[in-house]
Protein backbone atom coordinates (compact mmCIF):
# COMPACT_ATOMS: atom_id res chain seq x y z
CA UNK A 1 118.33 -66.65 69.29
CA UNK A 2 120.98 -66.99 67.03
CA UNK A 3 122.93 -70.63 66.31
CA UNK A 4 126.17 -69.42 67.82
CA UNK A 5 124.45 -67.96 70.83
CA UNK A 6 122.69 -71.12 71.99
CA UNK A 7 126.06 -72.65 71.99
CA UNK A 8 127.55 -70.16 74.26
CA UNK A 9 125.13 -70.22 76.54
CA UNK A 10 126.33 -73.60 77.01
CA UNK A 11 128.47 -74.18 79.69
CA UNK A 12 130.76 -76.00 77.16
CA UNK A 13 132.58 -73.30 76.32
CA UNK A 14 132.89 -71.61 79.81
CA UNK A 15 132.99 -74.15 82.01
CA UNK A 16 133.50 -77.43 79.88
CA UNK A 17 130.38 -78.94 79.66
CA UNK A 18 128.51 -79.80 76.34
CA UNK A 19 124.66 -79.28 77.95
CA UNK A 20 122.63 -77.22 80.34
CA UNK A 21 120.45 -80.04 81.61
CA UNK A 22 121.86 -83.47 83.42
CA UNK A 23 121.01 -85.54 86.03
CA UNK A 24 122.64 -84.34 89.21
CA UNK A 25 125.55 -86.81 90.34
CA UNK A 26 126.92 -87.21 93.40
CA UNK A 27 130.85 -86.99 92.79
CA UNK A 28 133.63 -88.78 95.39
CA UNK A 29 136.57 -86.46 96.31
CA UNK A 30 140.13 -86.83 94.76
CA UNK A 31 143.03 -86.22 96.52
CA UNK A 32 145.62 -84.80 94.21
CA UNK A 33 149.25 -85.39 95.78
CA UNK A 34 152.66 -83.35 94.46
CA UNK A 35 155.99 -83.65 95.28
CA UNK A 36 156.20 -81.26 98.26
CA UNK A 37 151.97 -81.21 98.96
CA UNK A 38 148.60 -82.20 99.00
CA UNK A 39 145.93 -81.02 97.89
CA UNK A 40 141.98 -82.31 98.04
CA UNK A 41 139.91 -81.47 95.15
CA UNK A 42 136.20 -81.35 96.29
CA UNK A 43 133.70 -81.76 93.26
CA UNK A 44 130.71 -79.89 93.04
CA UNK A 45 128.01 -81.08 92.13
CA UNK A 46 125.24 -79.21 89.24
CA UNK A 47 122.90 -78.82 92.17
CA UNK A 48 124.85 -77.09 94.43
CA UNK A 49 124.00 -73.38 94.72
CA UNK A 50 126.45 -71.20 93.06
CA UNK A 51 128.05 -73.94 91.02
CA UNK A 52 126.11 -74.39 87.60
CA UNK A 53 128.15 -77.20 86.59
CA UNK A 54 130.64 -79.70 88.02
CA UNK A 55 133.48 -78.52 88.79
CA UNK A 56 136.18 -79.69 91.08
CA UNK A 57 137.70 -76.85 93.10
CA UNK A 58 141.13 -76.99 95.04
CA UNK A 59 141.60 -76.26 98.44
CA UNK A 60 143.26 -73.06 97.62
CA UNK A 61 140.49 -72.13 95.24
CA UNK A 62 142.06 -72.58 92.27
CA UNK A 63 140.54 -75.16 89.40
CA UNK A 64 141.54 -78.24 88.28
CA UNK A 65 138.66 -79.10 86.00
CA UNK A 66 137.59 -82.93 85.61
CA UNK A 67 137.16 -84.79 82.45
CA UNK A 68 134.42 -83.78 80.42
CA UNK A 69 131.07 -85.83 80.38
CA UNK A 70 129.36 -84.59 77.43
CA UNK A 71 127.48 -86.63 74.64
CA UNK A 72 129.69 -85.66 72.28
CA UNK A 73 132.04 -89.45 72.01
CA UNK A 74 135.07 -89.78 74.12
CA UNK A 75 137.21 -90.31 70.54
CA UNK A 76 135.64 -87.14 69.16
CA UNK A 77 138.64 -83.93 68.83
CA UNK A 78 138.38 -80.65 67.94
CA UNK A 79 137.69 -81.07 64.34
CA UNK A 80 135.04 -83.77 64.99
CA UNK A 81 133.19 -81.88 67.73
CA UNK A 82 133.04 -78.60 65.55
CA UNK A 83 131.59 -80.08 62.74
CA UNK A 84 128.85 -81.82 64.51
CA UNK A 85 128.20 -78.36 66.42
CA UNK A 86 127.82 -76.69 62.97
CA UNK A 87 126.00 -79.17 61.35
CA UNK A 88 123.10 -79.55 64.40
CA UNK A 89 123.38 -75.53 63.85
CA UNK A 90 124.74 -74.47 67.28
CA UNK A 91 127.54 -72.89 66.17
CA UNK A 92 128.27 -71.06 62.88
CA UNK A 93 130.89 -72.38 60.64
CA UNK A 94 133.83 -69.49 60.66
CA UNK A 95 136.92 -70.25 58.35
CA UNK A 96 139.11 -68.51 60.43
CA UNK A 97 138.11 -70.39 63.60
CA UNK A 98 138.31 -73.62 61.76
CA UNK A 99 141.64 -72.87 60.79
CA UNK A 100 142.62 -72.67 64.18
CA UNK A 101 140.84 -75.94 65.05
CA UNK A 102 142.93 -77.88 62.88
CA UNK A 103 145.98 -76.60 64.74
CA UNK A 104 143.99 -78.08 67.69
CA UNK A 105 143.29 -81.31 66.20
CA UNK A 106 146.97 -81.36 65.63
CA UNK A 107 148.12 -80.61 69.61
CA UNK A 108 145.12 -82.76 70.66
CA UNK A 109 146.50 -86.05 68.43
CA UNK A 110 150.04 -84.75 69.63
CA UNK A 111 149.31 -85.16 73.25
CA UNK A 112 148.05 -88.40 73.28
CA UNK A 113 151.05 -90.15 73.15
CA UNK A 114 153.02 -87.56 75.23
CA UNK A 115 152.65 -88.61 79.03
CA UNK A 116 155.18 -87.23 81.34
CA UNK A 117 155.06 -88.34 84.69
CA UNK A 118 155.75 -86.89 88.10
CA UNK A 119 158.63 -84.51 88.97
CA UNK A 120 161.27 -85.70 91.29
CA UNK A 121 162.02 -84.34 94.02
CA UNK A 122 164.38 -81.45 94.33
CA UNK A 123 167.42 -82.02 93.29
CA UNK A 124 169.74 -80.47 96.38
CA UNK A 125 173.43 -82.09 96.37
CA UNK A 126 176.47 -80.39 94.01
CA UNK A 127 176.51 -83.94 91.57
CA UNK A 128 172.71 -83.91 90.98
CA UNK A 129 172.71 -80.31 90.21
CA UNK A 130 175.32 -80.61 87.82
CA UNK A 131 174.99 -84.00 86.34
CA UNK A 132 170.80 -84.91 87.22
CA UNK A 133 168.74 -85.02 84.43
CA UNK A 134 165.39 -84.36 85.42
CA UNK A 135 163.95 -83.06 82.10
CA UNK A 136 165.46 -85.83 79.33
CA UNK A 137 161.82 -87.65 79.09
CA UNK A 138 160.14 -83.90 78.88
CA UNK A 139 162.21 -82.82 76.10
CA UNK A 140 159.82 -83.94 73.51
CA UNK A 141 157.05 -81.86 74.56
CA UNK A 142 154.76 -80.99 71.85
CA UNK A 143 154.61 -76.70 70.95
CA UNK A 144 151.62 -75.47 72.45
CA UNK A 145 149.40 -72.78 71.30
CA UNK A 146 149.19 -69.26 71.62
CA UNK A 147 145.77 -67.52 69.87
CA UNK A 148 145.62 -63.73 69.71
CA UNK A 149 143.10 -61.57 67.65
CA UNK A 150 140.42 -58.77 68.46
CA UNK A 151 137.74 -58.97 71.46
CA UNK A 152 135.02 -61.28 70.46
CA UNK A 153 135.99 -63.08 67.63
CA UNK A 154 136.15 -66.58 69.51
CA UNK A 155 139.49 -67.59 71.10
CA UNK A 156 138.33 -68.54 74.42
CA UNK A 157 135.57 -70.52 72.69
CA UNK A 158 137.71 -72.65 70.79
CA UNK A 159 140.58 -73.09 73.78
CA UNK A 160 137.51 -74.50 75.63
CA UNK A 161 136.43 -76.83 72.69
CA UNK A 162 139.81 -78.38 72.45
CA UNK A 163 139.85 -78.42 76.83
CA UNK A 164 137.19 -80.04 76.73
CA UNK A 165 138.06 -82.79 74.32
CA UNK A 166 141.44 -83.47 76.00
CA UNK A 167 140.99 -86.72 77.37
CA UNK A 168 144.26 -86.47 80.12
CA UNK A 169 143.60 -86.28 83.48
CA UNK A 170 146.37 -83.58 84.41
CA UNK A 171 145.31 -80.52 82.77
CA UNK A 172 143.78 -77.16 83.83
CA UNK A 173 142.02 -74.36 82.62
CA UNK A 174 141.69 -71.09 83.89
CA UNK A 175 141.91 -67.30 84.23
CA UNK A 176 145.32 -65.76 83.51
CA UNK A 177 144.31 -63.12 86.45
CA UNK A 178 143.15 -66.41 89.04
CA UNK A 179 146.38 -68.10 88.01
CA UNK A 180 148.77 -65.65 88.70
CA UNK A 181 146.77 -64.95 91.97
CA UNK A 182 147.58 -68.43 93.29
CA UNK A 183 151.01 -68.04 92.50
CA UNK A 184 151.79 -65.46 94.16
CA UNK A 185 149.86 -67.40 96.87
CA UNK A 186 152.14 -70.12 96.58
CA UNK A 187 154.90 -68.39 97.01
CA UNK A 188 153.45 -66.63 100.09
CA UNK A 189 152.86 -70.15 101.54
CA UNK A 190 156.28 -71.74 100.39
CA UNK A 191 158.08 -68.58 102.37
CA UNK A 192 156.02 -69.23 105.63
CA UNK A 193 156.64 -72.67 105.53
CA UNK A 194 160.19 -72.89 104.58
CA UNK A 195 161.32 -68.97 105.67
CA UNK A 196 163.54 -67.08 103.20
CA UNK A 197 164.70 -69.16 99.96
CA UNK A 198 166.45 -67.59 97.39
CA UNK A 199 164.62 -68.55 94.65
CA UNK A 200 160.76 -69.91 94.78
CA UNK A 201 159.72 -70.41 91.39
CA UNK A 202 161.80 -74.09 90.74
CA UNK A 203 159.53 -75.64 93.42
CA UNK A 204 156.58 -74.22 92.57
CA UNK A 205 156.48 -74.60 88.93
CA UNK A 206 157.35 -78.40 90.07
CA UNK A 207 153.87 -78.61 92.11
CA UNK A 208 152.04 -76.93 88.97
CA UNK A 209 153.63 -79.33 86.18
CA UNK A 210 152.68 -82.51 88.70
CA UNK A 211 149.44 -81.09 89.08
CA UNK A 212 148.53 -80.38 85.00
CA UNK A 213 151.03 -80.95 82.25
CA UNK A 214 148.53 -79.26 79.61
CA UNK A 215 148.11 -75.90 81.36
CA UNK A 216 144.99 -73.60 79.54
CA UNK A 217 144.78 -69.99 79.63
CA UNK A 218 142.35 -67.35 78.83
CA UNK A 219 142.95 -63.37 78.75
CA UNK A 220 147.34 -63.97 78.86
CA UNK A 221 148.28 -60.54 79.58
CA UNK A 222 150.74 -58.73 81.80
CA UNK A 223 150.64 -55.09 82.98
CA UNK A 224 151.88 -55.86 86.46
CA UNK A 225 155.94 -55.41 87.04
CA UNK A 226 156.14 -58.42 89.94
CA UNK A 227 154.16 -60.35 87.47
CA UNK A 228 156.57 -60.17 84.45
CA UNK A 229 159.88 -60.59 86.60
CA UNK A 230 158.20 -63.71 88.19
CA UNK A 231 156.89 -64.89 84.78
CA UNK A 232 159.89 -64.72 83.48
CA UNK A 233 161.63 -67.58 85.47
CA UNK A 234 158.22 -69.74 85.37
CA UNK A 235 157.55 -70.01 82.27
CA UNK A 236 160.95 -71.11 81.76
CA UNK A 237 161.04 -73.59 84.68
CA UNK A 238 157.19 -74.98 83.63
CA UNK A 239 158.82 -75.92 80.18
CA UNK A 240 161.59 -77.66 81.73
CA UNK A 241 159.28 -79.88 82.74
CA UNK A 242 157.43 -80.14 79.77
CA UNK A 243 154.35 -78.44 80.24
CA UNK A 244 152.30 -77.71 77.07
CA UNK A 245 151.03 -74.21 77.31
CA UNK A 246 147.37 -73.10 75.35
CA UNK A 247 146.76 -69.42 75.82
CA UNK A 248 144.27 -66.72 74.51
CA UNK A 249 145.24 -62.67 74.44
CA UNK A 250 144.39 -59.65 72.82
CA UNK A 251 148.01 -59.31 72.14
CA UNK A 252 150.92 -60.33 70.14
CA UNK A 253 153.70 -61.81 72.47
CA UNK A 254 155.67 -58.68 70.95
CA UNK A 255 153.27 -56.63 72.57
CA UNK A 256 153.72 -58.05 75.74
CA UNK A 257 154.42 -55.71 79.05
CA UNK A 258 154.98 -53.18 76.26
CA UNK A 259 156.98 -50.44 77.34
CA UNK A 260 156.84 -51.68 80.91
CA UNK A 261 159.65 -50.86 83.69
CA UNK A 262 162.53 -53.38 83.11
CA UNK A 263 160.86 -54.59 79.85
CA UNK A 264 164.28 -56.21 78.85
CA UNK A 265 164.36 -58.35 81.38
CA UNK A 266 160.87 -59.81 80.07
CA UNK A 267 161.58 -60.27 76.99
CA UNK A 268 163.53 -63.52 77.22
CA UNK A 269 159.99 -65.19 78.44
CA UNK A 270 158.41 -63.49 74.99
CA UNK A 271 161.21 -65.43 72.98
CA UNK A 272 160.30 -68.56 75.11
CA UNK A 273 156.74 -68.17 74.56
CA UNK A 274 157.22 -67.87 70.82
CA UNK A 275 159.85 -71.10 70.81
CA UNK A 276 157.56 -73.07 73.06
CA UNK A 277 154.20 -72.10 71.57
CA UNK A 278 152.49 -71.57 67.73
CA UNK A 279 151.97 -67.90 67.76
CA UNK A 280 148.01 -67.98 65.74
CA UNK A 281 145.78 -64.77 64.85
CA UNK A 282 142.59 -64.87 64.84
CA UNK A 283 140.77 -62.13 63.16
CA UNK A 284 137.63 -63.00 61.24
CA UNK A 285 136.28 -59.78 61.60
CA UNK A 286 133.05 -60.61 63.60
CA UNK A 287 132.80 -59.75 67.29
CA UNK A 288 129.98 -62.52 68.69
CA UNK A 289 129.83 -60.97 71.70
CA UNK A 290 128.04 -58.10 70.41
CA UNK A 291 125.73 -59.86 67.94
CA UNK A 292 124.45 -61.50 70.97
CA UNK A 293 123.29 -58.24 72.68
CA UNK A 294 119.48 -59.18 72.60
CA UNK A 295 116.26 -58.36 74.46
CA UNK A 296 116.83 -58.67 78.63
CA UNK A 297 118.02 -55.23 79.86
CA UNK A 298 120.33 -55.33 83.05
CA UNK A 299 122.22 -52.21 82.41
CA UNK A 300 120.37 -49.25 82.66
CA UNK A 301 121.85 -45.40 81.87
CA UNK A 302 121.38 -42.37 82.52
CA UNK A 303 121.05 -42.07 86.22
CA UNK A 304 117.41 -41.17 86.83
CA UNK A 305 115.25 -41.70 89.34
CA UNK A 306 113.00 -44.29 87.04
CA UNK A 307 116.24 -46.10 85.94
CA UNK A 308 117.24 -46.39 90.07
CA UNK A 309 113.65 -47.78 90.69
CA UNK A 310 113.88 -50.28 88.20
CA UNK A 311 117.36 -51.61 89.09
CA UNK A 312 115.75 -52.03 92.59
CA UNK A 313 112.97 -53.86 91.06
CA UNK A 314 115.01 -56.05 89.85
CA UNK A 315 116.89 -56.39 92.96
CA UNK A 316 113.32 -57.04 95.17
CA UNK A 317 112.56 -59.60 92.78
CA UNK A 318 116.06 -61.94 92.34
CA UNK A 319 115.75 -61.90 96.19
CA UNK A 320 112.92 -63.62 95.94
CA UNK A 321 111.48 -62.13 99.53
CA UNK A 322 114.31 -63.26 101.26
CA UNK A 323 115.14 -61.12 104.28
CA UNK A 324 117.79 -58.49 102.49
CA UNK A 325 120.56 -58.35 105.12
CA UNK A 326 124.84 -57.35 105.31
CA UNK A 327 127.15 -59.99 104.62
CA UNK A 328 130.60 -60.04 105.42
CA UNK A 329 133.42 -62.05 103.22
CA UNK A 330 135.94 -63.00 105.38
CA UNK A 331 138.87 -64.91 102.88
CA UNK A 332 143.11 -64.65 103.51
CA UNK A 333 143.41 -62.45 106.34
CA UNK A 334 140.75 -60.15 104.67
CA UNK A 335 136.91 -59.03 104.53
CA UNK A 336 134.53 -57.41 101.72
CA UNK A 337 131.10 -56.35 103.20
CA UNK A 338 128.42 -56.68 101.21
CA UNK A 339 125.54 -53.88 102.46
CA UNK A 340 122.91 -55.92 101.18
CA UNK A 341 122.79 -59.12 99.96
CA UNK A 342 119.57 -61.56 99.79
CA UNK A 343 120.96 -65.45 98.88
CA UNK A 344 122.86 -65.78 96.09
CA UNK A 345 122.10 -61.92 94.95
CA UNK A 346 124.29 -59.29 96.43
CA UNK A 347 124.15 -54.91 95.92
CA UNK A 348 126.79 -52.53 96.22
CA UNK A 349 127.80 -49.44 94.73
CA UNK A 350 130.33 -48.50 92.42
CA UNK A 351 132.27 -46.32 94.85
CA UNK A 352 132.17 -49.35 97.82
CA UNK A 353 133.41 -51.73 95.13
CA UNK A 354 135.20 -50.30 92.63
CA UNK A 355 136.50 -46.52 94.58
CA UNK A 356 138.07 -47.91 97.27
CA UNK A 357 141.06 -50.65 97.81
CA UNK A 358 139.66 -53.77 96.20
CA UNK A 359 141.59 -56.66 94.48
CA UNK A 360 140.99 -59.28 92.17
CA UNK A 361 141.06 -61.64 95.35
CA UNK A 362 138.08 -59.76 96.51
CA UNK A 363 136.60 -59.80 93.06
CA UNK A 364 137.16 -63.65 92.72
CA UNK A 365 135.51 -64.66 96.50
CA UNK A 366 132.69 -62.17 95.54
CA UNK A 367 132.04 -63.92 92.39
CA UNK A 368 131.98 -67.46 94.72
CA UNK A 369 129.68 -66.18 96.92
CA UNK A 370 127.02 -65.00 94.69
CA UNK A 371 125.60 -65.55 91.14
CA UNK A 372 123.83 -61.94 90.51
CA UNK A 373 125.59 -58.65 91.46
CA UNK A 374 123.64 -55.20 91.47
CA UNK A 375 126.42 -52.48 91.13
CA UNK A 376 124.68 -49.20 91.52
CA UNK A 377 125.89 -45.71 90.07
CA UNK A 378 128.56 -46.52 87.88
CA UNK A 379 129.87 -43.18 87.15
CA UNK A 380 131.73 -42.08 83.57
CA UNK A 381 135.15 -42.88 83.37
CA UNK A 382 138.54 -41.24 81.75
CA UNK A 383 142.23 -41.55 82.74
CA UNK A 384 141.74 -39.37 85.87
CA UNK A 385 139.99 -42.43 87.31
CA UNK A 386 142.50 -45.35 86.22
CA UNK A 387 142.34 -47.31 89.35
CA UNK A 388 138.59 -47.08 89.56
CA UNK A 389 138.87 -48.39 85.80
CA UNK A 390 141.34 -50.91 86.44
CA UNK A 391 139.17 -52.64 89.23
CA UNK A 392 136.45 -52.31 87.28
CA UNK A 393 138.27 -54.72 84.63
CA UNK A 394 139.19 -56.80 87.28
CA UNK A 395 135.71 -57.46 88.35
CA UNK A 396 134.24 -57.80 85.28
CA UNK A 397 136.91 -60.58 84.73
CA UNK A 398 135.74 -62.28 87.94
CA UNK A 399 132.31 -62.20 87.13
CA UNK A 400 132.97 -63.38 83.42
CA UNK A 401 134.58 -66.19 84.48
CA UNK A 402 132.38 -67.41 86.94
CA UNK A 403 129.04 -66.86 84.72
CA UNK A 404 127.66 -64.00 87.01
CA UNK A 405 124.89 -62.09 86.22
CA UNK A 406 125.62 -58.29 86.40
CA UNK A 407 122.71 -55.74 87.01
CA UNK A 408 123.81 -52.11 86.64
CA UNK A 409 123.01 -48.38 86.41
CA UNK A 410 125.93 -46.12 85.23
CA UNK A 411 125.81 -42.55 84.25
CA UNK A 412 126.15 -43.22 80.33
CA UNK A 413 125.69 -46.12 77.63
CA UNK A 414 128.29 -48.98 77.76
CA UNK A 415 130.23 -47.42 74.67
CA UNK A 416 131.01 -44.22 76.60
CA UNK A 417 131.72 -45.63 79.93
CA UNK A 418 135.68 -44.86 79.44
CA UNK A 419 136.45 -42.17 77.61
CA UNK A 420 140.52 -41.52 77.41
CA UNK A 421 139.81 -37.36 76.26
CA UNK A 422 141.05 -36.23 79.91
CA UNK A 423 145.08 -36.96 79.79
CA UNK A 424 146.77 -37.78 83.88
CA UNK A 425 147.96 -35.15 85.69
CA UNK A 426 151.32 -36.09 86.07
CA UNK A 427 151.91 -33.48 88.82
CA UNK A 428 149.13 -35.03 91.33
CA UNK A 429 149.51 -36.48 94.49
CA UNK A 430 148.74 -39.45 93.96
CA UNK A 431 151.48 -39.58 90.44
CA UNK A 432 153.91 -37.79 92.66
CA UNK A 433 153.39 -40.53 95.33
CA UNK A 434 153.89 -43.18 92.87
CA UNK A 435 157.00 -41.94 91.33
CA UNK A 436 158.78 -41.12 94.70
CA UNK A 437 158.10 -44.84 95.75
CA UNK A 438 159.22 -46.38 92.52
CA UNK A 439 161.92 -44.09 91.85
CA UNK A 440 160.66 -42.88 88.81
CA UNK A 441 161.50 -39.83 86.76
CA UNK A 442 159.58 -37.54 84.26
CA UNK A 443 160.59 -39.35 80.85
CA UNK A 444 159.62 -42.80 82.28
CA UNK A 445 155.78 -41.60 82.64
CA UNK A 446 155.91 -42.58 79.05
CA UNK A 447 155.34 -46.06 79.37
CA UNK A 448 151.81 -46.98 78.60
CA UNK A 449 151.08 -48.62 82.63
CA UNK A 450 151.41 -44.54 83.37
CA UNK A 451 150.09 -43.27 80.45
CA UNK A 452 146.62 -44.99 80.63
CA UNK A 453 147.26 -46.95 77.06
CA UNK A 454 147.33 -50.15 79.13
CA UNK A 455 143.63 -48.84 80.19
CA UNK A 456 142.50 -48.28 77.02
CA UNK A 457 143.17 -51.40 75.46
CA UNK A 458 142.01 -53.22 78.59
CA UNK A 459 138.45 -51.40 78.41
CA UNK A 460 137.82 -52.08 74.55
CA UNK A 461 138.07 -56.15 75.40
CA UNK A 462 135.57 -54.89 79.28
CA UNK A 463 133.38 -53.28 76.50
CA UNK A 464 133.31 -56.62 74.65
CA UNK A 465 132.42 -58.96 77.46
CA UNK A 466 129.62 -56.46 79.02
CA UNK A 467 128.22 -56.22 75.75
CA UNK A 468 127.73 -60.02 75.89
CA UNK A 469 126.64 -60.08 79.42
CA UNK A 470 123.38 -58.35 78.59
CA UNK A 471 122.38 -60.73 76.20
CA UNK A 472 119.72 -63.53 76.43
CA UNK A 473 122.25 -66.57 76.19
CA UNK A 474 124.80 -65.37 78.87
CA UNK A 475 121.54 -64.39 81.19
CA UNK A 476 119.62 -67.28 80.63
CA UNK A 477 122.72 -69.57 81.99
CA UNK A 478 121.09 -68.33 85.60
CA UNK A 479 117.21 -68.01 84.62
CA UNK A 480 116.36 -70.56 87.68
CA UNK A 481 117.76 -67.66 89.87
CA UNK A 482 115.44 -64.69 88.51
């Protein structure tokens, strides 16, 4: 296997650990306390089934990761830890993503004199709304960092690497889709707790900065229109209380919600994020993620009968002669059913997961529940089949980020799963639907969210990540399962 490989199959730089094999600890719980709630973080342990390495997990699902407990030396940053992975030969040396280290090493000796503390409370009366000063001590918050470039080339493997050297206690890493998912779940909870209030975000971006000052995230993208109008007041209101944002993307912030219904009114959070942020490319020209395609196969095309027999196979032997049996999620009011599942392995179809009505919610408790997923007769894709597409992304996200092993048949090779020849028949049902409820005319089916561009671009990073998710060092992160 090649250097860089055995270092991602580390949990390091998914899940910020430095080695596969510890001694199993027992860990205490924490309870982490806000200025308007509570929340208990319950860590799991390495043992656990279904969490390969310790990870603290908050009530509401969302992760608050603790400090890292690798051998690398609790002085070590970026710089130091990247040199001793390339000279023990675990990672090659790249000069572009060395580049960006030393803009790490920079943030990382930045932020250890910068400690903000708590928020206040809310400020409610007419003097300290007009005279409080709430964000004087947060004013000198160091600029994050915000790392764009081409599909596997290594930006969410060097966001981890400076994560996991951070040695603060408030900071978080995690999926720009799972974030954004327990906002909106916040703001769900803040409404049926306090009823209507005119404006939710202040609050909430509160509870986040208390929670992590260094906030860490991977895949920053926006396609969704409730997403960009609410991230354009909290990104705002998180820097007002000096949180430091780290972010990976596939885009420029200038590409941003490109074209996207009301784009004008986003584009005062793409100034912010290029005032509050270093705006870094990284392009070395070498996707990892496909170098690392090696010898386990786990996606298997055409769809013949010997292909369906040995996906089975596979499936009969993960289960490990464990009675195979339906299981039913049941998570926020809603349920996935599984039609077979056998411990931590579960098998559905394409159609069940991806055809019908399925969210990243049900994409993120499916990925908790389970650490291999068999998803049978994955059919070939163009824009006619954009939602089927879109969920697809979602899942593979899900499943990316929580190191599950994906077992799959689909109709063609991974290169030609998505194929954007067919062009959306603006005059269907479902696009006639979808204009009437938005109120949208002819000329605004330009935009790419209704063009399939956004679709496109999404499926060339999918592409990326299922390329690497047939390789030996992602699979081998779950070997004890097979």
């Amino acid at each position: 296997m090649p250097p860089l490989f055995r270092y991602l199959s580390r949990p390091a730089l998914r899940n910020t650990r430095f080695w596969n094999s510890r001694p199993t600890a027992l860990m205490t719980p924490h309870v982490l306390k806000t200025a308007s709630r509570t929340a208990t973080v319950r860590y799991l342990s390495g043992g656990q089934e279904n969490a390969l390495h310790a990870t603290p997990v908050l009530e509401n699902g969302n992760r608050v990761e603790r400090e890292p407990s690798g051998k690398t030396s609790e002085h070590d940053g970026p710089i130091a830890t990247y040199d001793k992975l390339v000279t023990s030969g675990v990672v090659n040396d790249d000069s572009y993503q060395r580049s960006v280290v030393q803009l790490l090493e920079d943030l990382h000796t930045e932020l250890k004199t910068y400690h903000p503390g708590l928020s206040p409370a809310v400020q409610t009366s007419f003097f300290s709304k007009w005279f409080g000063n709430t964000t004087a001590s947060r004013s000198s918050a160091p600029k994050g960092l915000y790392l764009y470039g081409d599909v596997g080339t290594g930006k969410t493997m060097l966001m981890n690497l400076f994560y996991d050297t951070l040695q603060i206690q408030r900071k978080r890493r995690i999926h720009f889709h799972a974030f954004m998912l327990d906002v909106h779940s916040r703001i769900q909870k803040l409404k049926d707790r306090e009823g209507a209030i005119e404006d939710p975000i202040p609050p909430i971006a509160r509870d986040l900065a208390d929670e992590a000052y260094v906030l860490c995230f991977d895949e920053f993208q926006v396609t969704d229109i409730a997403d960009a109008m609410i991230l354009r007041r909290l990104i705002s209101s998180l820097t007002e209380h000096g949180v430091v944002i780290v972010t990976t993307s596939n885009r420029h912030p200038d590409e941003l919600y490109k074209n996207g219904i009301q784009r004008k009114s986003f584009i005062p959070c793409i100034e912010l994020l290029k005032e509050k942020c270093k705006v870094v490319a990284l392009d070395s020209g070498t996707d990892y993620r496909r170098l690392a395609k090696e010898a386990d196969r786990v996606f298997f095309s055409p769809l013949t009968k010997e292909n369906t027999e040995s996906v089975q196979k596979i499936f009969d032997r993960l289960s490990q002669s464990q009675p195979v049996k339906p299981k039913v999620l049941e998570f926020l009011g809603r349920s996935l059913v599984i039609p077979e599942s056998a411990g931590g392995v579960a098998k559905i179809s394409f159609q069940e997961l991806c055809g019908e009505a399925h969210g990243a919610a049900d994409y993120l408790e499916l990925a908790k529940n389970f650490h291999t997923l068999v998803l049978t007769d994955m059919p070939k894709m163009n824009l006619s089949h954009r939602n089927e597409a879109r969920r697809f992304i979602t899942l593979l996200d899900a499943l990316y980020e929580n190191h599950v092993v994906l077992v799959c048949s689909a109709e063609d090779d991974i290169l030609n799963l998505f194929s954007p020849d067919k062009q959306l028949d603006h005059e269907s049902n479902d696009h006639r639907m979808l204009m009437d409820d938005l109120g949208l005319s002819n000329q605004q089916l330009s935009s790419p969210i209704f063009s399939g561009e956004e679709e496109i671009f999404a499926f060339q990073r999918a592409v990326s990540r299922l390329i690497e998710m047939q390789g030996q060092s992602w699979l081998s992160r779950n070997r004890s399962h097979a």
